[in-house]
C-alpha atoms as a PDB file:
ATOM      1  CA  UNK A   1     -10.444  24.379  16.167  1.00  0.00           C
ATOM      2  CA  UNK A   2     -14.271  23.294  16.708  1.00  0.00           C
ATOM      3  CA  UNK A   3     -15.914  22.276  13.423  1.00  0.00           C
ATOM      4  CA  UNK A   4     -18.872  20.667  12.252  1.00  0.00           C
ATOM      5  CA  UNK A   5     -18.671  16.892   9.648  1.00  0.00           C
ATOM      6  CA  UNK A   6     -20.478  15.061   8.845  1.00  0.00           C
ATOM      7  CA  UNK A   7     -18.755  11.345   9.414  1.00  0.00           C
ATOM      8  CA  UNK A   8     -20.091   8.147   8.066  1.00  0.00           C
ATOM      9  CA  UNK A   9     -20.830   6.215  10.975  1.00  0.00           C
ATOM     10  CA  UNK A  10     -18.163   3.492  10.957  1.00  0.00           C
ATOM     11  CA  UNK A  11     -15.604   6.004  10.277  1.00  0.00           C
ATOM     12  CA  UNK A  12     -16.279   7.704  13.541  1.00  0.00           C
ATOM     13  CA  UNK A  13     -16.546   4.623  15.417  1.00  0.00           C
ATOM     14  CA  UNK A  14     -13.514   3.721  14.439  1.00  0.00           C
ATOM     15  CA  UNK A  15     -11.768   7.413  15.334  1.00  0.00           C
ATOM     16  CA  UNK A  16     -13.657   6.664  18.909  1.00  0.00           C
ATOM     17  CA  UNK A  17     -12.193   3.355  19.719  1.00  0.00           C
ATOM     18  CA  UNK A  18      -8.977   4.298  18.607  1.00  0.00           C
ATOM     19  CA  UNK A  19      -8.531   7.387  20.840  1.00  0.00           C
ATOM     20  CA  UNK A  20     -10.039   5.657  23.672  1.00  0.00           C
ATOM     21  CA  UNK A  21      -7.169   2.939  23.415  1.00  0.00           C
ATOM     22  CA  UNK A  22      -4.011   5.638  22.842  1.00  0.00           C
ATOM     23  CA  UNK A  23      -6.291   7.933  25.570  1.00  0.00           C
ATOM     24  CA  UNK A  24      -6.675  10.684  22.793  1.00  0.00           C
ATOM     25  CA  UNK A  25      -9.959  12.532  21.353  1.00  0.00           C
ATOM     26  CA  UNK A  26     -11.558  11.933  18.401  1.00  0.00           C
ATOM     27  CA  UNK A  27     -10.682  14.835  16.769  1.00  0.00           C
ATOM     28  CA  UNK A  28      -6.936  14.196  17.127  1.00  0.00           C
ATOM     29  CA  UNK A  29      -7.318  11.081  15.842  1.00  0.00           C
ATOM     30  CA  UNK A  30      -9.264  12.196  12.961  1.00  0.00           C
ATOM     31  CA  UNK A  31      -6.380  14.861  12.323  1.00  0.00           C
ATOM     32  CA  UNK A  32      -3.993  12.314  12.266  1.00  0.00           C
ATOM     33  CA  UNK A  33      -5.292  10.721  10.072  1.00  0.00           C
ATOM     34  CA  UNK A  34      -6.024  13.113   7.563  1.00  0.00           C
ATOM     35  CA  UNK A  35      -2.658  14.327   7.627  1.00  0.00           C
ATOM     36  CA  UNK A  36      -1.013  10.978   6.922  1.00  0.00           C
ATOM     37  CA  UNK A  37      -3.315  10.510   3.993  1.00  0.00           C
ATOM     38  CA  UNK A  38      -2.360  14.010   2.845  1.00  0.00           C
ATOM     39  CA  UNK A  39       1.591  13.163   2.581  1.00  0.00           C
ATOM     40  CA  UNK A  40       0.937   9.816   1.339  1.00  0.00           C
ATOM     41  CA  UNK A  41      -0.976  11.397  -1.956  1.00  0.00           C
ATOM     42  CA  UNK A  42       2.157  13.710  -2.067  1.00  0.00           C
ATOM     43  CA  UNK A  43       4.579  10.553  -2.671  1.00  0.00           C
ATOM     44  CA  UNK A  44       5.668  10.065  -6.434  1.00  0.00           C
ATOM     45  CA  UNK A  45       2.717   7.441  -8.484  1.00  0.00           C
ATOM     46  CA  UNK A  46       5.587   5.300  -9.337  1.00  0.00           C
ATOM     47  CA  UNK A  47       6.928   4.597  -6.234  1.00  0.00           C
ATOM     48  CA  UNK A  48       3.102   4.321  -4.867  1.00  0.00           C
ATOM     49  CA  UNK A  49       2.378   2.141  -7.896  1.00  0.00           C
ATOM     50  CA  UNK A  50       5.729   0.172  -7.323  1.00  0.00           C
ATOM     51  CA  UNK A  51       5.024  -0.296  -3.497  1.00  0.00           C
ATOM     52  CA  UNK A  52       1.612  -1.781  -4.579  1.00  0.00           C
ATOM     53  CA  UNK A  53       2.585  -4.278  -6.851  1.00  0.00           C
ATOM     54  CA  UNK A  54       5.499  -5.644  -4.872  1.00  0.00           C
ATOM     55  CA  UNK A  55       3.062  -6.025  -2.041  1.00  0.00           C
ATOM     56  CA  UNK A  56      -0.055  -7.397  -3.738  1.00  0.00           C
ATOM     57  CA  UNK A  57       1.767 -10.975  -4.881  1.00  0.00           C
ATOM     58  CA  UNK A  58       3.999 -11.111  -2.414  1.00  0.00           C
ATOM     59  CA  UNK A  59       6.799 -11.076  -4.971  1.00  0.00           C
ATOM     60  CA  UNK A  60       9.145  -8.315  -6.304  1.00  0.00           C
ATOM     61  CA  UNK A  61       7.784  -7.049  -9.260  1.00  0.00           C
ATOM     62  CA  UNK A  62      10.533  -6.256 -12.166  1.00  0.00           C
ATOM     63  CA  UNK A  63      10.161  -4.058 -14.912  1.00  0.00           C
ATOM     64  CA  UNK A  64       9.241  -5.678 -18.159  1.00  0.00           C
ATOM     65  CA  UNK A  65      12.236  -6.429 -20.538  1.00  0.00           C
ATOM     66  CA  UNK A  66      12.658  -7.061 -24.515  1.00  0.00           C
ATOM     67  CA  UNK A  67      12.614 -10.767 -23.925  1.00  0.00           C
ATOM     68  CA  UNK A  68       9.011 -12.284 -23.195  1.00  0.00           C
ATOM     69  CA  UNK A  69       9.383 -14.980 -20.914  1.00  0.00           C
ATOM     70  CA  UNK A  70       7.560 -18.578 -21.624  1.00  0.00           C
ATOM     71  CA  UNK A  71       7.380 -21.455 -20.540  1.00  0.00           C
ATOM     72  CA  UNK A  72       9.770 -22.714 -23.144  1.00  0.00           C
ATOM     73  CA  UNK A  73      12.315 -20.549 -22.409  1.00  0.00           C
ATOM     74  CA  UNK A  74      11.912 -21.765 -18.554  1.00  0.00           C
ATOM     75  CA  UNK A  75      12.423 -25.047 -19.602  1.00  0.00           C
ATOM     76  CA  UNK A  76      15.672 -23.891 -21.771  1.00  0.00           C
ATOM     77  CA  UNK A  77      16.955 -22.539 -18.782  1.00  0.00           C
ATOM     78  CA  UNK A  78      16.479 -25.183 -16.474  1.00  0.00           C
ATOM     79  CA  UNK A  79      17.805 -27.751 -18.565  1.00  0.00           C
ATOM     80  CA  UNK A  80      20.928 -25.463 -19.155  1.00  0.00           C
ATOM     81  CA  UNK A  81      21.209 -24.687 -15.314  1.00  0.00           C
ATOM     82  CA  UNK A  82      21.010 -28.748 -14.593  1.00  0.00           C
ATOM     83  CA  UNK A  83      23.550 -29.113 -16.822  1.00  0.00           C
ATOM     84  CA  UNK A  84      26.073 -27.130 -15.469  1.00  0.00           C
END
């Protein structure tokens, strides 16, 4: 379907270089796209939100628990773990 937007330039440079490397159009691409971003809104916020956080340190992220974890209680641990 032919249609007219109006693309920020770096967006459509980007569509362009990428079809011309997997020897598609721009519009394809573009489609693509779009429709990828479309199902990935549709995933639940708490397993986007989850995904996220496990990514951004590099570490799995666990929910928080009743017990508040300092560096005391590290210590504790350690020293009981050594001991053993």
């Amino acid at each position: 379907m032919r249609t007219t937007l109006d693309l920020d330039q770096d967006v459509l440079l980007a569509a362009k270089e990428i079809a011309a490397r997997s020897k598609r159009t721009a519009g394809k691409v573009i489609s693509e796209v779009f429709r990828r971003g479309l199902h990935a809104s549709e995933a639940p916020a708490s397993t986007a939100r989850r995904t996220r956080a496990n990514v951004a340190a590099g570490f799995e992220v666990m929910a928080a628990g009743k017990r508040v974890v300092t560096a005391q209680l590290v210590s504790k641990l350690r020293d009981e773990t050594e001991t053993r």
